[in-house]
N, C-alpha and C. Protein backbone atom coordinates (compact mmCIF):
# COMPACT_ATOMS: atom_id res chain seq x y z
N UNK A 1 17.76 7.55 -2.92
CA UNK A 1 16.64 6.68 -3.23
C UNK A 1 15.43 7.54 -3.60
N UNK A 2 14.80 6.97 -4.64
CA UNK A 2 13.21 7.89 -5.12
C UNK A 2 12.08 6.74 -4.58
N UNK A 3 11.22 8.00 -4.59
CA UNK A 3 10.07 7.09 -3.35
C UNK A 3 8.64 7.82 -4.40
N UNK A 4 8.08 7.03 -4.75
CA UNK A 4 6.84 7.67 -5.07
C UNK A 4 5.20 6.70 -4.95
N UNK A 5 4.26 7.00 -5.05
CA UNK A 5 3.24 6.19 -4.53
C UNK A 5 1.86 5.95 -5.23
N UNK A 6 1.80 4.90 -5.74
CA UNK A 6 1.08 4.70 -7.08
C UNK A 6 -0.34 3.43 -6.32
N UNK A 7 -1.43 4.17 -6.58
CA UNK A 7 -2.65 4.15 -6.27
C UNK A 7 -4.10 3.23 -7.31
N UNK A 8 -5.09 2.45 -6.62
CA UNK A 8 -5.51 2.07 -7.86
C UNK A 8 -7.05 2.54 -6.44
N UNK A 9 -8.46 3.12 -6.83
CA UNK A 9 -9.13 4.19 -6.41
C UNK A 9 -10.67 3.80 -7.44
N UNK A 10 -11.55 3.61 -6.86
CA UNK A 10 -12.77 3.25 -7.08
C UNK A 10 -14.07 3.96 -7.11
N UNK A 11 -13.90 4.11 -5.47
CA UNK A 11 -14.88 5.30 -5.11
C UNK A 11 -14.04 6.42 -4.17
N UNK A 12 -12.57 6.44 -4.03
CA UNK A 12 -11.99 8.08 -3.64
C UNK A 12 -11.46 6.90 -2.07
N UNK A 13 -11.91 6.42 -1.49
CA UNK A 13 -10.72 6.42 -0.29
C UNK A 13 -9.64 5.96 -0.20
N UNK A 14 -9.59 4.55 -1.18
CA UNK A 14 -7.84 4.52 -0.88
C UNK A 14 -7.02 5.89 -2.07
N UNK A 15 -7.85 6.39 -2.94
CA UNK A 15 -6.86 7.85 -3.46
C UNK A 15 -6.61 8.53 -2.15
N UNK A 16 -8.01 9.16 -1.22
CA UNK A 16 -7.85 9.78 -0.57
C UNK A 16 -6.55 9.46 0.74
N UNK A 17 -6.51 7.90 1.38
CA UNK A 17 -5.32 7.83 1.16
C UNK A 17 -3.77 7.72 1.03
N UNK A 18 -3.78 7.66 -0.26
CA UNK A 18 -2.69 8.21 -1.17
C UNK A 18 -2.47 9.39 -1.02
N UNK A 19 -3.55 10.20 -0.90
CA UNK A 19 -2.94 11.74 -0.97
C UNK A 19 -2.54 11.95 0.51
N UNK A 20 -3.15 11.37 1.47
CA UNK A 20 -2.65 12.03 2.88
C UNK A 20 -1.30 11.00 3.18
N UNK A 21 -0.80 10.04 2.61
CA UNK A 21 0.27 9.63 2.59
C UNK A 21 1.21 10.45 2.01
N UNK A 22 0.88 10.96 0.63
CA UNK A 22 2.05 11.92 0.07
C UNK A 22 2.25 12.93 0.62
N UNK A 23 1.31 13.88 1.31
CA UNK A 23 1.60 14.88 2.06
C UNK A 23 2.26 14.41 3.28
N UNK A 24 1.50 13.75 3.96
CA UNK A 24 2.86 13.22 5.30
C UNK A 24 4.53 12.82 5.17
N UNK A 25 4.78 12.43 3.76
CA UNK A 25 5.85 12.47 3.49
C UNK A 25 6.51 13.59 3.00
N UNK A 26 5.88 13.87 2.16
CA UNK A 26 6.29 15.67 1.77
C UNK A 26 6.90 16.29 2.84
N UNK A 27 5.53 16.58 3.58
CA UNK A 27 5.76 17.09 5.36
C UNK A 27 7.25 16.65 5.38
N UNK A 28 7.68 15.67 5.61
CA UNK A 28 8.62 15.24 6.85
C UNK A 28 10.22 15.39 5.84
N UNK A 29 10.05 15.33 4.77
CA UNK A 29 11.47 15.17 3.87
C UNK A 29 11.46 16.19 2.88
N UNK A 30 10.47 17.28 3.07
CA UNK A 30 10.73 18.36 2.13
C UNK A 30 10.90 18.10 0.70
N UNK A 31 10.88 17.14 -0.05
CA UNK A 31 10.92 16.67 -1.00
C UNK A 31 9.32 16.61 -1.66
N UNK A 32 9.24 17.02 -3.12
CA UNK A 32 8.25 16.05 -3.38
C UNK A 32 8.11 14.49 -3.60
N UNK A 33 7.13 14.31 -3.56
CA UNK A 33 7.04 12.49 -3.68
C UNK A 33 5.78 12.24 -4.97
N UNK A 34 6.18 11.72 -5.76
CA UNK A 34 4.99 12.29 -7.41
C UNK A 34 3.59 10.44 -6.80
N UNK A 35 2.65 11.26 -7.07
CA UNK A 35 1.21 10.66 -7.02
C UNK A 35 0.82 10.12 -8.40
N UNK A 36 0.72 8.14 -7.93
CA UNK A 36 0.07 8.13 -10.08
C UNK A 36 -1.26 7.20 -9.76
N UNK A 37 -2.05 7.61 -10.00
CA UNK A 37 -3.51 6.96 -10.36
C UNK A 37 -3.06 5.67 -10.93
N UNK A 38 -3.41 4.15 -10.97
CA UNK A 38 -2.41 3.12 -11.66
C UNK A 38 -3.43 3.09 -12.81
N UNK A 39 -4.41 4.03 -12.89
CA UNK A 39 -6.47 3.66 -14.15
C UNK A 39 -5.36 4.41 -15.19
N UNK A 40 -4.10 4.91 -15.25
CA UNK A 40 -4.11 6.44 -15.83
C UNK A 40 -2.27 5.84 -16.02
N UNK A 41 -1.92 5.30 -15.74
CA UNK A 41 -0.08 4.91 -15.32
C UNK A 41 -0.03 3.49 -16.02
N UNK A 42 1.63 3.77 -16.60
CA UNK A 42 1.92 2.75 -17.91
C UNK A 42 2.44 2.16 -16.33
N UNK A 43 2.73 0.93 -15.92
CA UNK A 43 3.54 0.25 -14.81
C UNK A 43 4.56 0.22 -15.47
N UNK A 44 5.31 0.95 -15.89
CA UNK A 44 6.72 1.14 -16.45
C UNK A 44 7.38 1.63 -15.23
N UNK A 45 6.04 3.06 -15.05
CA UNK A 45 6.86 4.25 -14.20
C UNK A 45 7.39 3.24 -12.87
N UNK A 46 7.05 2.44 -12.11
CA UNK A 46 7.21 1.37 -10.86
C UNK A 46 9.18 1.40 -11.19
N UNK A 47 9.31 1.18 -12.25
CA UNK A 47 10.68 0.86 -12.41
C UNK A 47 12.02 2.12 -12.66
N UNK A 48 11.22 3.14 -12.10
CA UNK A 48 12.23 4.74 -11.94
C UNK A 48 11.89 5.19 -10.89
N UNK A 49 11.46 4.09 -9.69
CA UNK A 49 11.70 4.82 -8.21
C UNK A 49 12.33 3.12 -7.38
N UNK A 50 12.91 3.35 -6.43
CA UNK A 50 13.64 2.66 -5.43
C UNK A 50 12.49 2.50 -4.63
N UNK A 51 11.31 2.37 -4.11
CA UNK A 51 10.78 2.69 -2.97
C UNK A 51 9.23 3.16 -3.86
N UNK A 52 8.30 2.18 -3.23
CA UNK A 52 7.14 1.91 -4.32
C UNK A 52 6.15 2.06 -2.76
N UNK A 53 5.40 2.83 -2.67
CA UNK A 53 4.26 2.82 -1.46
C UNK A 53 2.78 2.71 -3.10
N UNK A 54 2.15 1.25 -2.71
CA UNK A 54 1.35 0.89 -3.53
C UNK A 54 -0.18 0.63 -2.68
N UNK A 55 -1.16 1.69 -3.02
CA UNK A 55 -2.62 0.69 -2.69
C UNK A 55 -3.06 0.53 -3.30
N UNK A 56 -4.25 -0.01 -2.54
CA UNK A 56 -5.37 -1.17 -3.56
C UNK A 56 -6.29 -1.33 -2.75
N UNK A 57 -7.24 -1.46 -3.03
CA UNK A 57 -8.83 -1.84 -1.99
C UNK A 57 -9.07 -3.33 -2.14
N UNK A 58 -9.60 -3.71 -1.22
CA UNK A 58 -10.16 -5.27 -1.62
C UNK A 58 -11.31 -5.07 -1.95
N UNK A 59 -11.79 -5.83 -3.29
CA UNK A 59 -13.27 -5.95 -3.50
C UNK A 59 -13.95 -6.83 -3.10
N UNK A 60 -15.92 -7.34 -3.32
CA UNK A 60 -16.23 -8.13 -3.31
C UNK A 60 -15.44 -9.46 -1.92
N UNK A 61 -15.07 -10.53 -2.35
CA UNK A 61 -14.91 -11.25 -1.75
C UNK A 61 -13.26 -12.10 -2.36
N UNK A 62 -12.37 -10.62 -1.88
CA UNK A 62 -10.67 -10.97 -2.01
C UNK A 62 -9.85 -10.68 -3.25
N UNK A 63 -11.50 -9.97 -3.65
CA UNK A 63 -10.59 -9.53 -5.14
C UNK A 63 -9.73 -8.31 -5.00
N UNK A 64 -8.55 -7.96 -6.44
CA UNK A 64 -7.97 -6.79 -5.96
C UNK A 64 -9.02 -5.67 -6.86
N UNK A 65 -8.82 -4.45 -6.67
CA UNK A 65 -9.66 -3.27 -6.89
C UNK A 65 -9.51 -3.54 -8.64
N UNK A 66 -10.47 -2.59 -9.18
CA UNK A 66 -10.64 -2.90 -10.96
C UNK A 66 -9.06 -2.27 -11.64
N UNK A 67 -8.66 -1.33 -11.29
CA UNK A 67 -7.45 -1.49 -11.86
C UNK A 67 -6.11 -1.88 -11.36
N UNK A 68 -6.04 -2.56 -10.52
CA UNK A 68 -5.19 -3.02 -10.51
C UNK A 68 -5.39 -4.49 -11.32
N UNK A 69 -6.61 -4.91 -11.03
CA UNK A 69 -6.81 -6.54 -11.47
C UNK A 69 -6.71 -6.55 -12.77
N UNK A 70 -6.91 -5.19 -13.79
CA UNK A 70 -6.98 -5.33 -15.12
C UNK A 70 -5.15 -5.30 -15.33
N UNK A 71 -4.11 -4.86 -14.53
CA UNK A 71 -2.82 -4.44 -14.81
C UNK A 71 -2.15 -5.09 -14.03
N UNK A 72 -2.59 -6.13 -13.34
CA UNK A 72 -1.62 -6.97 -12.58
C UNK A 72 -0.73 -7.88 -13.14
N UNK A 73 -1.27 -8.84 -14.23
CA UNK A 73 -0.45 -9.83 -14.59
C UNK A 73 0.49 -8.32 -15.89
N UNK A 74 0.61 -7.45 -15.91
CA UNK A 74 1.40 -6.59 -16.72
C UNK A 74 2.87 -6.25 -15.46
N UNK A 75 2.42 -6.96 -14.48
CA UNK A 75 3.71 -6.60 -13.41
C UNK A 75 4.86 -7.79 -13.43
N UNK A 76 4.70 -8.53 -14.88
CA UNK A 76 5.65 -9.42 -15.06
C UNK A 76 6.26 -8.99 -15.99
N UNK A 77 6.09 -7.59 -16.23
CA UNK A 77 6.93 -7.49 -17.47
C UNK A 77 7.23 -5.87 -16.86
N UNK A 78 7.60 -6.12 -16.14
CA UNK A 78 8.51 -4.72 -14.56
C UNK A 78 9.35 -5.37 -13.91
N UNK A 79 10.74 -4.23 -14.42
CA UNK A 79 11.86 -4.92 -13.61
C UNK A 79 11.57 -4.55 -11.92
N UNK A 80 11.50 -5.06 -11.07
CA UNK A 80 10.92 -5.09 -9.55
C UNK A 80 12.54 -5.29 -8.73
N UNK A 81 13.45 -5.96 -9.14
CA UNK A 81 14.31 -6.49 -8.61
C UNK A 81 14.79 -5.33 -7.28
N UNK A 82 14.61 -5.97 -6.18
CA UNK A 82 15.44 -4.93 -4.87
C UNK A 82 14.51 -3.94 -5.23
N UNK A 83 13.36 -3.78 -5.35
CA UNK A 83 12.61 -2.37 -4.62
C UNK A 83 12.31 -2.76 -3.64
N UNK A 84 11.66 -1.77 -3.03
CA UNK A 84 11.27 -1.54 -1.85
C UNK A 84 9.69 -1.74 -1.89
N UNK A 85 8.95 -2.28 -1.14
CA UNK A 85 7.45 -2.32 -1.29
C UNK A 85 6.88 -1.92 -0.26
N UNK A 86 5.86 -0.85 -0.20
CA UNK A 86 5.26 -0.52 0.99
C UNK A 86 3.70 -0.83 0.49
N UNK A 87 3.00 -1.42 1.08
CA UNK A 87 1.39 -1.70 0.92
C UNK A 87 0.59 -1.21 1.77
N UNK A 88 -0.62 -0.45 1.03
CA UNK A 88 -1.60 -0.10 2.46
C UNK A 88 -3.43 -0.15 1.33
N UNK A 89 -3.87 -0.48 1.75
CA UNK A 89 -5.15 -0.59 1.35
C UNK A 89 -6.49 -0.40 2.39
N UNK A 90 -7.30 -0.37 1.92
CA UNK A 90 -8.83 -0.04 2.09
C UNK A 90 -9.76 -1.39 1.75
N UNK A 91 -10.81 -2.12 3.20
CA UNK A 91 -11.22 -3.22 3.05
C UNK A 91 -12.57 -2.84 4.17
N UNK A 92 -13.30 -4.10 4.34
CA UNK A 92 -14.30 -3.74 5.21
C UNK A 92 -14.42 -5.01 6.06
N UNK A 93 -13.90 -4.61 7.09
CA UNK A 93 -13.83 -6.39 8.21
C UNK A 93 -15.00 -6.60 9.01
N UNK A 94 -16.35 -5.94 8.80
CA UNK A 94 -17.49 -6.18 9.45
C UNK A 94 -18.13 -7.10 8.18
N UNK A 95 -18.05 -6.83 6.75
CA UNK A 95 -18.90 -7.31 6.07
C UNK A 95 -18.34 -8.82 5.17
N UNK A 96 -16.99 -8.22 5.28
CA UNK A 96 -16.01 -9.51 4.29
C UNK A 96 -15.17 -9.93 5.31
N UNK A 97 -15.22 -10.49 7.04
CA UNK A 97 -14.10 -10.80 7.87
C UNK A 97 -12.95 -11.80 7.25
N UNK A 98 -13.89 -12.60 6.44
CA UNK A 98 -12.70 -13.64 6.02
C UNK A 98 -12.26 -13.41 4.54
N UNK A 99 -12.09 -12.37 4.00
CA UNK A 99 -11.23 -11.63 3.26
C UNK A 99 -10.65 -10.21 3.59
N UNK A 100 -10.83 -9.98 4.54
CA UNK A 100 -10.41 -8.64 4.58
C UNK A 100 -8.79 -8.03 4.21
N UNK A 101 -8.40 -7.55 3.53
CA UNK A 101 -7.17 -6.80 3.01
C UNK A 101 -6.37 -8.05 1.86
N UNK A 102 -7.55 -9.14 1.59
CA UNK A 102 -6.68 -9.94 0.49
C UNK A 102 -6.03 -9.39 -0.22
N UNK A 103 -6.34 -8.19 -1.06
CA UNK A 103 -5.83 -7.60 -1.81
C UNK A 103 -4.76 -7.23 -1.91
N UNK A 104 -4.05 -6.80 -0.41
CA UNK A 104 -2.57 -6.51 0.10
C UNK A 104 -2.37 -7.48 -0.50
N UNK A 105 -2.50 -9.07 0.07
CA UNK A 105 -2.06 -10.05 -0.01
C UNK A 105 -1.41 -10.68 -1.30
N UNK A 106 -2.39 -10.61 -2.09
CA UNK A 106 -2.17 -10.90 -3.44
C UNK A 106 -1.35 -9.91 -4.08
N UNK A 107 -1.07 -8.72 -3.82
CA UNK A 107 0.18 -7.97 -4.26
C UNK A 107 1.27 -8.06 -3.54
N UNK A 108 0.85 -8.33 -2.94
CA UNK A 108 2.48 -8.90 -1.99
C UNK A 108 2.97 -9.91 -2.86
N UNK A 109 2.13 -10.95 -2.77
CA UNK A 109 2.83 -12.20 -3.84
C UNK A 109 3.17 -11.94 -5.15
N UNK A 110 2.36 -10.90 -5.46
CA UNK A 110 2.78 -10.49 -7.08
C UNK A 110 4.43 -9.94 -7.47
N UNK A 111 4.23 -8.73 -6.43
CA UNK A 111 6.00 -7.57 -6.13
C UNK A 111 6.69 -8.69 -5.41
N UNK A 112 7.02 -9.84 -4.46
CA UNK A 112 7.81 -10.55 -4.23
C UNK A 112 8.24 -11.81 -5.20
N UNK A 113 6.68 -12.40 -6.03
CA UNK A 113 7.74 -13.20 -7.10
C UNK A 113 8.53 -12.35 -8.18
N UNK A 114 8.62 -10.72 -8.25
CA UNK A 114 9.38 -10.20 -9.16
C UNK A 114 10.56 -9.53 -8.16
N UNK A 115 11.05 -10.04 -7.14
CA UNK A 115 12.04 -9.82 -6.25
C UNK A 115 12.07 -8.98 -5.61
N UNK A 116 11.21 -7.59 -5.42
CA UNK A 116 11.23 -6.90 -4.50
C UNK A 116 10.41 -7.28 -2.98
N UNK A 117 11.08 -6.33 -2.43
CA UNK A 117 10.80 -6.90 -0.56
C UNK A 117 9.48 -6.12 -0.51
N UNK A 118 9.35 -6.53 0.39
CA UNK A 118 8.22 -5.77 1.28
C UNK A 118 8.27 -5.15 2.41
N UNK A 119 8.09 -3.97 2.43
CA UNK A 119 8.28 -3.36 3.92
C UNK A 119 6.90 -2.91 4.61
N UNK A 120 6.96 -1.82 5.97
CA UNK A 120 5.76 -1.72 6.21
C UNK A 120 4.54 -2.36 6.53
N UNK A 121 5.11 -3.90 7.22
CA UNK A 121 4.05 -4.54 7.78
C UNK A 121 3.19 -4.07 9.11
N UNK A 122 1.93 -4.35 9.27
CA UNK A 122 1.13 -3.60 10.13
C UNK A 122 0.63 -4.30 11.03
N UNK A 123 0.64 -4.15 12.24
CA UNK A 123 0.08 -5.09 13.78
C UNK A 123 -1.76 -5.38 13.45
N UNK A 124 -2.27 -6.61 13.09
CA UNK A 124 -3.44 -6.72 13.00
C UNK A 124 -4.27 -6.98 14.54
N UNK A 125 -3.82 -6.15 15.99
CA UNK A 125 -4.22 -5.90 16.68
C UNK A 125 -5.47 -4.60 16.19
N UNK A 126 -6.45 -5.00 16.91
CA UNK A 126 -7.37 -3.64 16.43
C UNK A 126 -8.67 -3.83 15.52
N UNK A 127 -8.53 -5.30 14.94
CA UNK A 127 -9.54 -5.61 13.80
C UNK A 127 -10.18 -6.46 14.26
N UNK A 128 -11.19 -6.61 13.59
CA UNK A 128 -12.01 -7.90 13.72
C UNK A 128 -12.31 -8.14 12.24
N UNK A 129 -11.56 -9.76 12.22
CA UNK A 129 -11.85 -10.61 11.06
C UNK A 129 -11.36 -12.00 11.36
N UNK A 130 -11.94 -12.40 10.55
CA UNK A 130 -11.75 -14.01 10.77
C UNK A 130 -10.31 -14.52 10.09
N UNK A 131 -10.31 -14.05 8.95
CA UNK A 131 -8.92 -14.85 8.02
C UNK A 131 -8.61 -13.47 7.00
N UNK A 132 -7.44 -13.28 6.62
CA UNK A 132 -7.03 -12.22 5.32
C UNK A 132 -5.39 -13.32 5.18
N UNK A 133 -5.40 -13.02 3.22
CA UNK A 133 -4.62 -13.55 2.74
C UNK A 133 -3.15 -12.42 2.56
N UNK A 134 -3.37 -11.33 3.52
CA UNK A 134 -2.73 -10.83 4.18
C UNK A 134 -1.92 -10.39 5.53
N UNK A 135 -2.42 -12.09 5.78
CA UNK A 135 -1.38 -11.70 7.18
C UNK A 135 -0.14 -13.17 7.64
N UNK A 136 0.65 -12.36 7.63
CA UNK A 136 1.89 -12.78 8.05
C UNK A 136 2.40 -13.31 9.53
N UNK A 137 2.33 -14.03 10.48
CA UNK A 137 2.64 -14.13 11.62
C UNK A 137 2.16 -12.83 12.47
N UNK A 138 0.59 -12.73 11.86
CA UNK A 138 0.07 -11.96 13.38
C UNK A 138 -0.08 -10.11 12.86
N UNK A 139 0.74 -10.20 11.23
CA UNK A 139 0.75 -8.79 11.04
C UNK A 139 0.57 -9.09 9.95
N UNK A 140 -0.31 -8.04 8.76
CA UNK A 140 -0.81 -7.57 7.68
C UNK A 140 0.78 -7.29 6.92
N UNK A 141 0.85 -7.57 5.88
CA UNK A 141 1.84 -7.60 4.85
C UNK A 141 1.92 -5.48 4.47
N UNK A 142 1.45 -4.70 5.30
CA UNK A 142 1.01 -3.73 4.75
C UNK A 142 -0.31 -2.82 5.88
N UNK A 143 -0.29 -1.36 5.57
CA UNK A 143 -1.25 -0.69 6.45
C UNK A 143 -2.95 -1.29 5.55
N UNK A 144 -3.33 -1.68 7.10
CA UNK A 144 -4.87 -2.13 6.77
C UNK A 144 -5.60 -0.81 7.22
N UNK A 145 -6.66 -0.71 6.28
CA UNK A 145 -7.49 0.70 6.44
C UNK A 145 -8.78 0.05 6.28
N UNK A 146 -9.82 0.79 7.19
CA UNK A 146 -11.10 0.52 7.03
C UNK A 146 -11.93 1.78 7.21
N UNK A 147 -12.23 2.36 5.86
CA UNK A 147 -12.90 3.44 5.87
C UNK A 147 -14.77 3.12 6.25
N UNK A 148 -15.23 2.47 6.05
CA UNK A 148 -16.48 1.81 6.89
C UNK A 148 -16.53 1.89 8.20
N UNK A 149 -15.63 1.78 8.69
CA UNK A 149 -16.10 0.75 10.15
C UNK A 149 -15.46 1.57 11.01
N UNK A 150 -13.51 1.82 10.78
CA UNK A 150 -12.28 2.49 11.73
C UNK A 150 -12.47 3.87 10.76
N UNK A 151 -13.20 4.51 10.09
CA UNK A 151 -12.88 5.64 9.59
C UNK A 151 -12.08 6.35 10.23
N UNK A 152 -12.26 6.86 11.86
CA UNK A 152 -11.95 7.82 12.65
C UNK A 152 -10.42 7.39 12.85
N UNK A 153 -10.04 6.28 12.69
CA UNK A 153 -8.54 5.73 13.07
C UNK A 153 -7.67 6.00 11.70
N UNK A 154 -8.37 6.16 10.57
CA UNK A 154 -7.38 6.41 9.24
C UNK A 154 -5.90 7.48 9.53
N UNK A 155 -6.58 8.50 9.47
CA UNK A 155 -5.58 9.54 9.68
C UNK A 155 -4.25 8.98 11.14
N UNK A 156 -4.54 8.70 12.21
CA UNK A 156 -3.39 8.32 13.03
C UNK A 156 -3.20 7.19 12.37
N UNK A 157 -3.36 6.07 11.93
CA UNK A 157 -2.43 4.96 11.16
C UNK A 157 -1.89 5.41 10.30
N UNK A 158 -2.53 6.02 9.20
CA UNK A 158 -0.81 6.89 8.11
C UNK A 158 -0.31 7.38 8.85
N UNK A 159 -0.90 8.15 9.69
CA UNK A 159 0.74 9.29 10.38
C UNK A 159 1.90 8.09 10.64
N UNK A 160 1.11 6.98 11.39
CA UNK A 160 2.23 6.19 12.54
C UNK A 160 2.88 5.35 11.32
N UNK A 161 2.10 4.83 10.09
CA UNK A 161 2.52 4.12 8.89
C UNK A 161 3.61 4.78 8.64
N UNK A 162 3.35 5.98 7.96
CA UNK A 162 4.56 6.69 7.77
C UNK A 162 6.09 6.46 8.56
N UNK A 163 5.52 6.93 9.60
CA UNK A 163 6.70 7.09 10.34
C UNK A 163 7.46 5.97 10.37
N UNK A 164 6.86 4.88 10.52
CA UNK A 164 7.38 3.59 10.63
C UNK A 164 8.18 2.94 9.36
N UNK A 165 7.51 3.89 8.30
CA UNK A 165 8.13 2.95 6.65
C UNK A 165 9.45 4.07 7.02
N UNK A 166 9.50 5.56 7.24
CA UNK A 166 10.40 6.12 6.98
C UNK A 166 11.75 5.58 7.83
N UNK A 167 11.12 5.29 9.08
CA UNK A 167 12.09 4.49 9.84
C UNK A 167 12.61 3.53 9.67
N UNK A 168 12.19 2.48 8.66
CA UNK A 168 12.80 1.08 8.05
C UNK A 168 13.53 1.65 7.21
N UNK A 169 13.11 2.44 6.64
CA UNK A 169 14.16 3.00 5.10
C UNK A 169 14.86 3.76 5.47
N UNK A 170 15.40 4.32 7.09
CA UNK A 170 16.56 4.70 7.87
C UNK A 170 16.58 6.06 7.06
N UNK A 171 15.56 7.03 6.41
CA UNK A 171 15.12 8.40 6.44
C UNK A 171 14.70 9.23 7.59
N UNK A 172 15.77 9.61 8.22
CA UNK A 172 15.42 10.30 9.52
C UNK A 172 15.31 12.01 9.25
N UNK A 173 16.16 12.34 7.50
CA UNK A 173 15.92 13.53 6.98
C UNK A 173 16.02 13.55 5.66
N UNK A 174 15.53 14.64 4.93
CA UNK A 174 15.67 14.80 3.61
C UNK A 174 16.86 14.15 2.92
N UNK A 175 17.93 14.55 3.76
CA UNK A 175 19.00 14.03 2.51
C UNK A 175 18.99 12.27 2.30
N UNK A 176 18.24 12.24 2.78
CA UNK A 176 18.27 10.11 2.59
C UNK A 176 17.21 9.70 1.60
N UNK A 177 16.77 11.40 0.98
CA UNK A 177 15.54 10.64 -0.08
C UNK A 177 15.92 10.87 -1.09
């Protein structure tokens, strides 16, 4: 299976990340894992990996970040069928509680009406918000990040994100990537 992790980046934290996601995987499977800016990426490439780790920031009030929103409805014309979907984004639950991580949300619905799953759902223990169109029975469709507010918590949620997507995708070593 190919795993790579395609990013859409505004002002640098959900790139930033993207990049400490790719290195934590690097880290652990010795493999590289290729990084695509989505401002800069035909959404073709989505359809030459098995295993799609995708962010996105929420804007404003539930919107998704500027490029993804300009290249989203272009994800109907990507074969998606049986990938794998991992989601993690960047939101602010002090200022937008009742949107916070829509953005997951709405890509979730996007990669599942083109048949791929979703993996990597995240315990929304820990937050404060009122409503997100990202949550599923109690858990976020995806790692919720709040570089505002949880800055100091970023880095241990990818580590544990990680570990957890690698563990659904039953990668306990290199040779399973």
């Amino acid at each position: 299976m190919r795993a790579a992790v395609f990013f859409g980046s505004t002002y640098g934290n959900t790139e930033e990340a993207a990049r400490s996601i790719v290195e934590k995987l690097q880290s652990f499977l010795a493999k590289n894992v290729p990084l695509y800016d989505i401002c800069r990426t035909d959404l073709r490439e989505l359809e030459g990996y098995d295993v799609l780790l995708v962010g996105c920031s929420t804007w404003n009030f539930g919107e998704l970040q500027d490029d993804w929103d300009r290249k989203c409805d272009f994800l109907d014309l990507v074969e998606l069928q049986g990938k794998k979907v991992a989601l993690f984004g960047n939101g602010d639950q002090h200022t937008y509680p009742a949107t916070f991580q829509d953005a997951l949300g709405i890509l979730a619905e996007r990669f599942e009406a083109r048949g791929a799953e979703i993996i990597g759902q995240w315990s929304a223990s820990g937050y404060v918000h009122s409503a997100s169109r990202a949550l599923r029975g109690g858990r976020f469709v995806g790692l919720a990040l709040d570089y505002d507010n949880q800055w100091d918590l970023t880095e241990s949620r990818i580590s544990a994100w990680v570990k957890q997507i690698l563990g659904e995708l039953g990668w306990s070593d290199s040779q399973n990537f």
